[in-house]
C-alpha atoms as a PDB file:
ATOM      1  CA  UNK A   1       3.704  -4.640 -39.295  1.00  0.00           C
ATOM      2  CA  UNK A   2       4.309  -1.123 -37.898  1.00  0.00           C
ATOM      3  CA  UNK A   3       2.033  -1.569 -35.115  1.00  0.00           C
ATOM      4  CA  UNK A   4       3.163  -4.923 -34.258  1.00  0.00           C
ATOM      5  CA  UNK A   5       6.756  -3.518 -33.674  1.00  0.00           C
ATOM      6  CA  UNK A   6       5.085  -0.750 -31.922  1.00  0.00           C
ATOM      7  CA  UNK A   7       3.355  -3.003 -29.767  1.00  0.00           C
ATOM      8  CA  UNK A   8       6.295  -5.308 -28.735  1.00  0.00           C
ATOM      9  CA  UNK A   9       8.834  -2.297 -27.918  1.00  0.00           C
ATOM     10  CA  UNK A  10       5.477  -0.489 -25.678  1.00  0.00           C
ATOM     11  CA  UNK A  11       7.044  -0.943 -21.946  1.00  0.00           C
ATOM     12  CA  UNK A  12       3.760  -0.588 -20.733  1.00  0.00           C
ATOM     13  CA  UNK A  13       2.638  -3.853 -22.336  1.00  0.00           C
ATOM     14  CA  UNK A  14       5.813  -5.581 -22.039  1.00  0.00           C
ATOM     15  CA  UNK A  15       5.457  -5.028 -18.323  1.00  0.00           C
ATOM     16  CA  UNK A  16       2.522  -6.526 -18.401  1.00  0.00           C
ATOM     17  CA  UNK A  17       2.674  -9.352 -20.105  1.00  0.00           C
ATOM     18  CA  UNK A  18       5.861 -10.290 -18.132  1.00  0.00           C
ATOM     19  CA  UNK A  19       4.178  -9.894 -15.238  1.00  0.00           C
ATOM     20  CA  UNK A  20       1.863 -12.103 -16.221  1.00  0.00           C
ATOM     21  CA  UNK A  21       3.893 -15.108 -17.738  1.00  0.00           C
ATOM     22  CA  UNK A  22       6.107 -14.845 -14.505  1.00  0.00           C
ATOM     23  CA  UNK A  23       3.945 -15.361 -12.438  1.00  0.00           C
ATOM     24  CA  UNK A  24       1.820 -17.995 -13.879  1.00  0.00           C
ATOM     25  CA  UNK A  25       5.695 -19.999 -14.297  1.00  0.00           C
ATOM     26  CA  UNK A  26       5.904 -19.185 -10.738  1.00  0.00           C
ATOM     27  CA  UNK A  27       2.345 -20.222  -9.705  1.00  0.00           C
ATOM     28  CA  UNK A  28       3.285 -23.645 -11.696  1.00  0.00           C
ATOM     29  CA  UNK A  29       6.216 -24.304 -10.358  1.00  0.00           C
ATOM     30  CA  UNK A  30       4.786 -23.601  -6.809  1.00  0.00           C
ATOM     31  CA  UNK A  31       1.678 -25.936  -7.269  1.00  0.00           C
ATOM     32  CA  UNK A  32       4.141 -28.672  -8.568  1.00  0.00           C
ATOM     33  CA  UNK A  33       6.404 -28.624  -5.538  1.00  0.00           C
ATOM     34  CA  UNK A  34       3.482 -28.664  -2.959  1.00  0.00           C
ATOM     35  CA  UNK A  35       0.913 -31.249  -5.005  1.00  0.00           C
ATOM     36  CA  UNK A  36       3.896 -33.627  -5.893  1.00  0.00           C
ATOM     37  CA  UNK A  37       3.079 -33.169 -10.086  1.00  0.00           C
ATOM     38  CA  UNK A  38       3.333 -30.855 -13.157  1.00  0.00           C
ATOM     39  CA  UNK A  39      -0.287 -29.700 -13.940  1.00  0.00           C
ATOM     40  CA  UNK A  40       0.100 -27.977 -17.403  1.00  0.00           C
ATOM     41  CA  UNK A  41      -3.372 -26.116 -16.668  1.00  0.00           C
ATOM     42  CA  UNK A  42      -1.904 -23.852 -13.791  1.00  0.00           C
ATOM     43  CA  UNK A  43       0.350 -22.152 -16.540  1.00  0.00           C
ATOM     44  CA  UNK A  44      -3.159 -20.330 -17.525  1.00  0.00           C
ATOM     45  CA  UNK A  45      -5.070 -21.553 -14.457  1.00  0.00           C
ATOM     46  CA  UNK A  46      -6.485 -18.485 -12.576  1.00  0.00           C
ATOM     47  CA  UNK A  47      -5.729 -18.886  -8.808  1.00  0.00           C
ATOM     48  CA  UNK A  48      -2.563 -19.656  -6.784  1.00  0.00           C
ATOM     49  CA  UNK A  49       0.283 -18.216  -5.653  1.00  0.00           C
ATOM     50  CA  UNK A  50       1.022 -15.826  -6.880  1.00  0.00           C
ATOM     51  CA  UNK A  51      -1.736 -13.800  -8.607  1.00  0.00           C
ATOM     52  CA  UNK A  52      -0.934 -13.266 -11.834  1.00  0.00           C
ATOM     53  CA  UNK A  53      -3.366 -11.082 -11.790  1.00  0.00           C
ATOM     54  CA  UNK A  54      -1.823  -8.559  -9.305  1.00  0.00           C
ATOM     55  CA  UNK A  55       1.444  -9.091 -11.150  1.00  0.00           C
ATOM     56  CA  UNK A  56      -0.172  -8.005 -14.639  1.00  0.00           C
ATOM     57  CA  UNK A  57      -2.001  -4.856 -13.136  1.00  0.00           C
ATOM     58  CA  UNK A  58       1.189  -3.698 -10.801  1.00  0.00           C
ATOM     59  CA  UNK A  59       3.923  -4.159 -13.564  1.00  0.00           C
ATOM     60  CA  UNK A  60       1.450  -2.398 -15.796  1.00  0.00           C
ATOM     61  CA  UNK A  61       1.200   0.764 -13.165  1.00  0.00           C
ATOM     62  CA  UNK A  62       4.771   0.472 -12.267  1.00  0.00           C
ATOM     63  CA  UNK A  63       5.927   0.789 -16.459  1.00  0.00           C
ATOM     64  CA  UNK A  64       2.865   4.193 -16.909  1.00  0.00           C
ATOM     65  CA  UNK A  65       4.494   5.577 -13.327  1.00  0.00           C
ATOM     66  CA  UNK A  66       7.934   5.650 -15.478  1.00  0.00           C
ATOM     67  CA  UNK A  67       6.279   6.600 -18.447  1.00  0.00           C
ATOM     68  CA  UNK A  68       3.991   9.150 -17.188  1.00  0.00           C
ATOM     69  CA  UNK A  69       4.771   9.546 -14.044  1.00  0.00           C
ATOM     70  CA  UNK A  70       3.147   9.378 -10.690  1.00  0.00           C
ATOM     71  CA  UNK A  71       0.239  12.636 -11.947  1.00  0.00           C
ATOM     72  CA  UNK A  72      -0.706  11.726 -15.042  1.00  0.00           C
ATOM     73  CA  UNK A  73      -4.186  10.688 -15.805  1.00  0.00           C
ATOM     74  CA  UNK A  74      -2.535   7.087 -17.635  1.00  0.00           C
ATOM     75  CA  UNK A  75      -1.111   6.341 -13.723  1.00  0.00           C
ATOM     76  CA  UNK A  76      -4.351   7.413 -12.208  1.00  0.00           C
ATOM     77  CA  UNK A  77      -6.208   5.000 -14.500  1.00  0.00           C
ATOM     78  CA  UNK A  78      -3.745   2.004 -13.976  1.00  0.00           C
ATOM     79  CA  UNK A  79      -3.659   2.629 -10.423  1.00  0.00           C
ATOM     80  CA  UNK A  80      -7.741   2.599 -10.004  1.00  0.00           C
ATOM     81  CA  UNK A  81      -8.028  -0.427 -12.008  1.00  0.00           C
ATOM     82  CA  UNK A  82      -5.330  -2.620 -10.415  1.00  0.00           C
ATOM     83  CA  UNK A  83      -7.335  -1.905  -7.330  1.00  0.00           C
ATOM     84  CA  UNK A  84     -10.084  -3.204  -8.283  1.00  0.00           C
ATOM     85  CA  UNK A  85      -9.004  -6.349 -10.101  1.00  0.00           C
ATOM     86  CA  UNK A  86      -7.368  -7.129  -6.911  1.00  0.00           C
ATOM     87  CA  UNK A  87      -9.503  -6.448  -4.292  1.00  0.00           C
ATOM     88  CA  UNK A  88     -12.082  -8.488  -6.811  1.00  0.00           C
ATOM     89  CA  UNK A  89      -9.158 -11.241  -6.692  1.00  0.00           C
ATOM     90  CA  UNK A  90      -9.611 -11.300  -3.123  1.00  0.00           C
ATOM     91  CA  UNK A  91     -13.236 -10.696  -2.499  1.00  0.00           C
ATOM     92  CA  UNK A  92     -15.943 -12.260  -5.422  1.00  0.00           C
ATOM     93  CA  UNK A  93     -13.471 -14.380  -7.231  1.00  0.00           C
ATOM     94  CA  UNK A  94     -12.063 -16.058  -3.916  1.00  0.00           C
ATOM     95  CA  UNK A  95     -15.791 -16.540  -2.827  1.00  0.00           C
ATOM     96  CA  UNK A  96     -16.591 -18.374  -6.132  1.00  0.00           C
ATOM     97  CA  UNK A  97     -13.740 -20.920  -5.966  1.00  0.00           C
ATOM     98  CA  UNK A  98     -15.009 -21.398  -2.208  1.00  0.00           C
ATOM     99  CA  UNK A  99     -18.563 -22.551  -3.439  1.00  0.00           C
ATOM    100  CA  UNK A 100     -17.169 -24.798  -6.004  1.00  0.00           C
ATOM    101  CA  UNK A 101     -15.318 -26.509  -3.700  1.00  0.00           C
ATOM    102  CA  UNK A 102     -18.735 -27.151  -1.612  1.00  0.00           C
ATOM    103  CA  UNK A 103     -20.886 -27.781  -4.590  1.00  0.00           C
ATOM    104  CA  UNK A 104     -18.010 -30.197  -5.771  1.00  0.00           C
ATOM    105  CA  UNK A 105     -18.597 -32.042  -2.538  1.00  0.00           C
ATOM    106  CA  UNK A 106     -22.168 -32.098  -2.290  1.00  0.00           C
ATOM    107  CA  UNK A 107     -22.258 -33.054  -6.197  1.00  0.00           C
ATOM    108  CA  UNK A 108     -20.486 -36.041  -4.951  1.00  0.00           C
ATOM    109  CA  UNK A 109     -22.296 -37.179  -2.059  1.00  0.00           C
ATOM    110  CA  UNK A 110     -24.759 -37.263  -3.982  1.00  0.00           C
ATOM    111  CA  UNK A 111     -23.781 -39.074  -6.525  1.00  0.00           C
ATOM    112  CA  UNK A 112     -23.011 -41.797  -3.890  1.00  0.00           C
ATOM    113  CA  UNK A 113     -26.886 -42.003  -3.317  1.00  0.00           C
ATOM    114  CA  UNK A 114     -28.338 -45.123  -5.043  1.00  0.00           C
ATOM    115  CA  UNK A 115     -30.734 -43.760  -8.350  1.00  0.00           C
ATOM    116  CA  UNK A 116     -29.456 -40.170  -7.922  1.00  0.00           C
ATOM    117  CA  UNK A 117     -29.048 -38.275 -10.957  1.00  0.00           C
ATOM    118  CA  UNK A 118     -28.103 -35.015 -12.421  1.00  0.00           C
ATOM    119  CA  UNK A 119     -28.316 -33.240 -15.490  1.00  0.00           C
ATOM    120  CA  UNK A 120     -25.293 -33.790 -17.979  1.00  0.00           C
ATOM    121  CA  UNK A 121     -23.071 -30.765 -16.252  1.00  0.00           C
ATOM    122  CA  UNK A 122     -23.061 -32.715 -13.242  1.00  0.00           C
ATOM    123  CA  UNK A 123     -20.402 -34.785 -14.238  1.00  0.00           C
ATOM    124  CA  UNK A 124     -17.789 -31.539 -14.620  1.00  0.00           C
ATOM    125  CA  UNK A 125     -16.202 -30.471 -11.761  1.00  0.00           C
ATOM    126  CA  UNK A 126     -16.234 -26.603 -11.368  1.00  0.00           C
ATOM    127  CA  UNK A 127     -13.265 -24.893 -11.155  1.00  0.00           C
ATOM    128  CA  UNK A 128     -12.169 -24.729  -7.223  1.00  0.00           C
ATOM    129  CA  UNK A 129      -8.731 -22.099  -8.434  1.00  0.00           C
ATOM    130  CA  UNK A 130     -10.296 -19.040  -8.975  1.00  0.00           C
ATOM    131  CA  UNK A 131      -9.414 -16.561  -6.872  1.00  0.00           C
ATOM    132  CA  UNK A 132      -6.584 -15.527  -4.535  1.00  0.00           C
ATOM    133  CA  UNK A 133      -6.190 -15.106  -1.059  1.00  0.00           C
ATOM    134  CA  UNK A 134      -4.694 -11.413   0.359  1.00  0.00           C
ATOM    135  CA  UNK A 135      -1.092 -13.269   0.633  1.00  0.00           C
ATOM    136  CA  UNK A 136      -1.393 -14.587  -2.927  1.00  0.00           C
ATOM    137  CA  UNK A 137      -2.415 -10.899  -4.342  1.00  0.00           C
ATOM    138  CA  UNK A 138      -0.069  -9.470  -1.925  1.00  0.00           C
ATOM    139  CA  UNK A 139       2.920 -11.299  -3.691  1.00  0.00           C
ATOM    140  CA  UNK A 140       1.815 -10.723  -6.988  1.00  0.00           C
ATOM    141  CA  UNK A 141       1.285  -7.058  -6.546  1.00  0.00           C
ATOM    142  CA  UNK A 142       4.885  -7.077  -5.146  1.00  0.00           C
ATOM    143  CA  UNK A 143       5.988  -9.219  -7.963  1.00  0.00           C
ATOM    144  CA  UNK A 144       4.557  -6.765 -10.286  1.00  0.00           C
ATOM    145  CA  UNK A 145       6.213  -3.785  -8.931  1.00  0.00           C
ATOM    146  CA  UNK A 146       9.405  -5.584  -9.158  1.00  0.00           C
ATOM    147  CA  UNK A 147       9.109  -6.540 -12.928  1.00  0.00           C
ATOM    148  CA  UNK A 148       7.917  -2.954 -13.991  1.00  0.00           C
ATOM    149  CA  UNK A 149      11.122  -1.475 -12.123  1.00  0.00           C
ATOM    150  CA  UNK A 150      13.555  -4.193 -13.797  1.00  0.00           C
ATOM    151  CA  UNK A 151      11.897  -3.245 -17.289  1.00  0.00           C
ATOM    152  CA  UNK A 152      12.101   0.299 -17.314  1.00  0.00           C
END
């Protein structure tokens, strides 16, 4: 039970997981105002605005800058990584929701074709919200920051 406790009074991961949950609350709430409707997926959805992603990796580097501070090895780490999961955010994982929006629309024309079929995955839609657009990081890096100064 010691490292539970230890675990749940760590700053470093309490920044992060904050970040997270706030911004996947925020991405939901967001989504619900501009679709009309609550979709209960887009509290663990990837996608949106804003990236929860950029939210967990910046509150995480924001709480080891306090910690550590700015010349430790722990911020140097942080730092590196939440550059790379968000320029991934932005660059792959964007691209990836971008062809399953296409293959989501050719799956359906051609489903409209009299004697088509596919195979049995066919009938899934792929997931269109997976990555994030450089406003969408951009406010969850920002968001981030914010949560791992409130925290310290």
């Amino acid at each position: 039970m010691d490292q539970w406790q230890a675990l749940i009074h760590n700053p470093v991961f309490v920044s992060a997981v904050t970040g997270w949950f706030v911004a996947q609350v925020l991405k939901t709430l967001i989504h619900a105002v501009i679709v009309g409707k609550f979709d209960p997926e887009r509290l663990v959805g990837s996608g949106g605005m804003p990236s929860s992603h950029a939210a967990t990796v910046c509150a995480m580097a924001t709480a080891v800058f306090f910690a550590y501070g700015a010349g430790s090895f722990e911020f140097a780490i942080t730092v590196i990584m939440a550059i790379i999961v968000m320029h991934d955010a932005m660059g792959v994982r964007l691209e990836t929701g971008k062809q399953a929006k296409l293959l989501n629309e050719i799956t359906e024309i051609f489903k409209s074709f009299e004697g088509a079929s596919f195979s049995d995955f066919s009938n899934e839609k792929l997931k269109e919200f997976v990555g994030h657009t450089p406003l969408q990081v951009l406010a969850g890096a920002v968001l981030g920051v914010v949560i791992g100064i409130l925290l310290k």
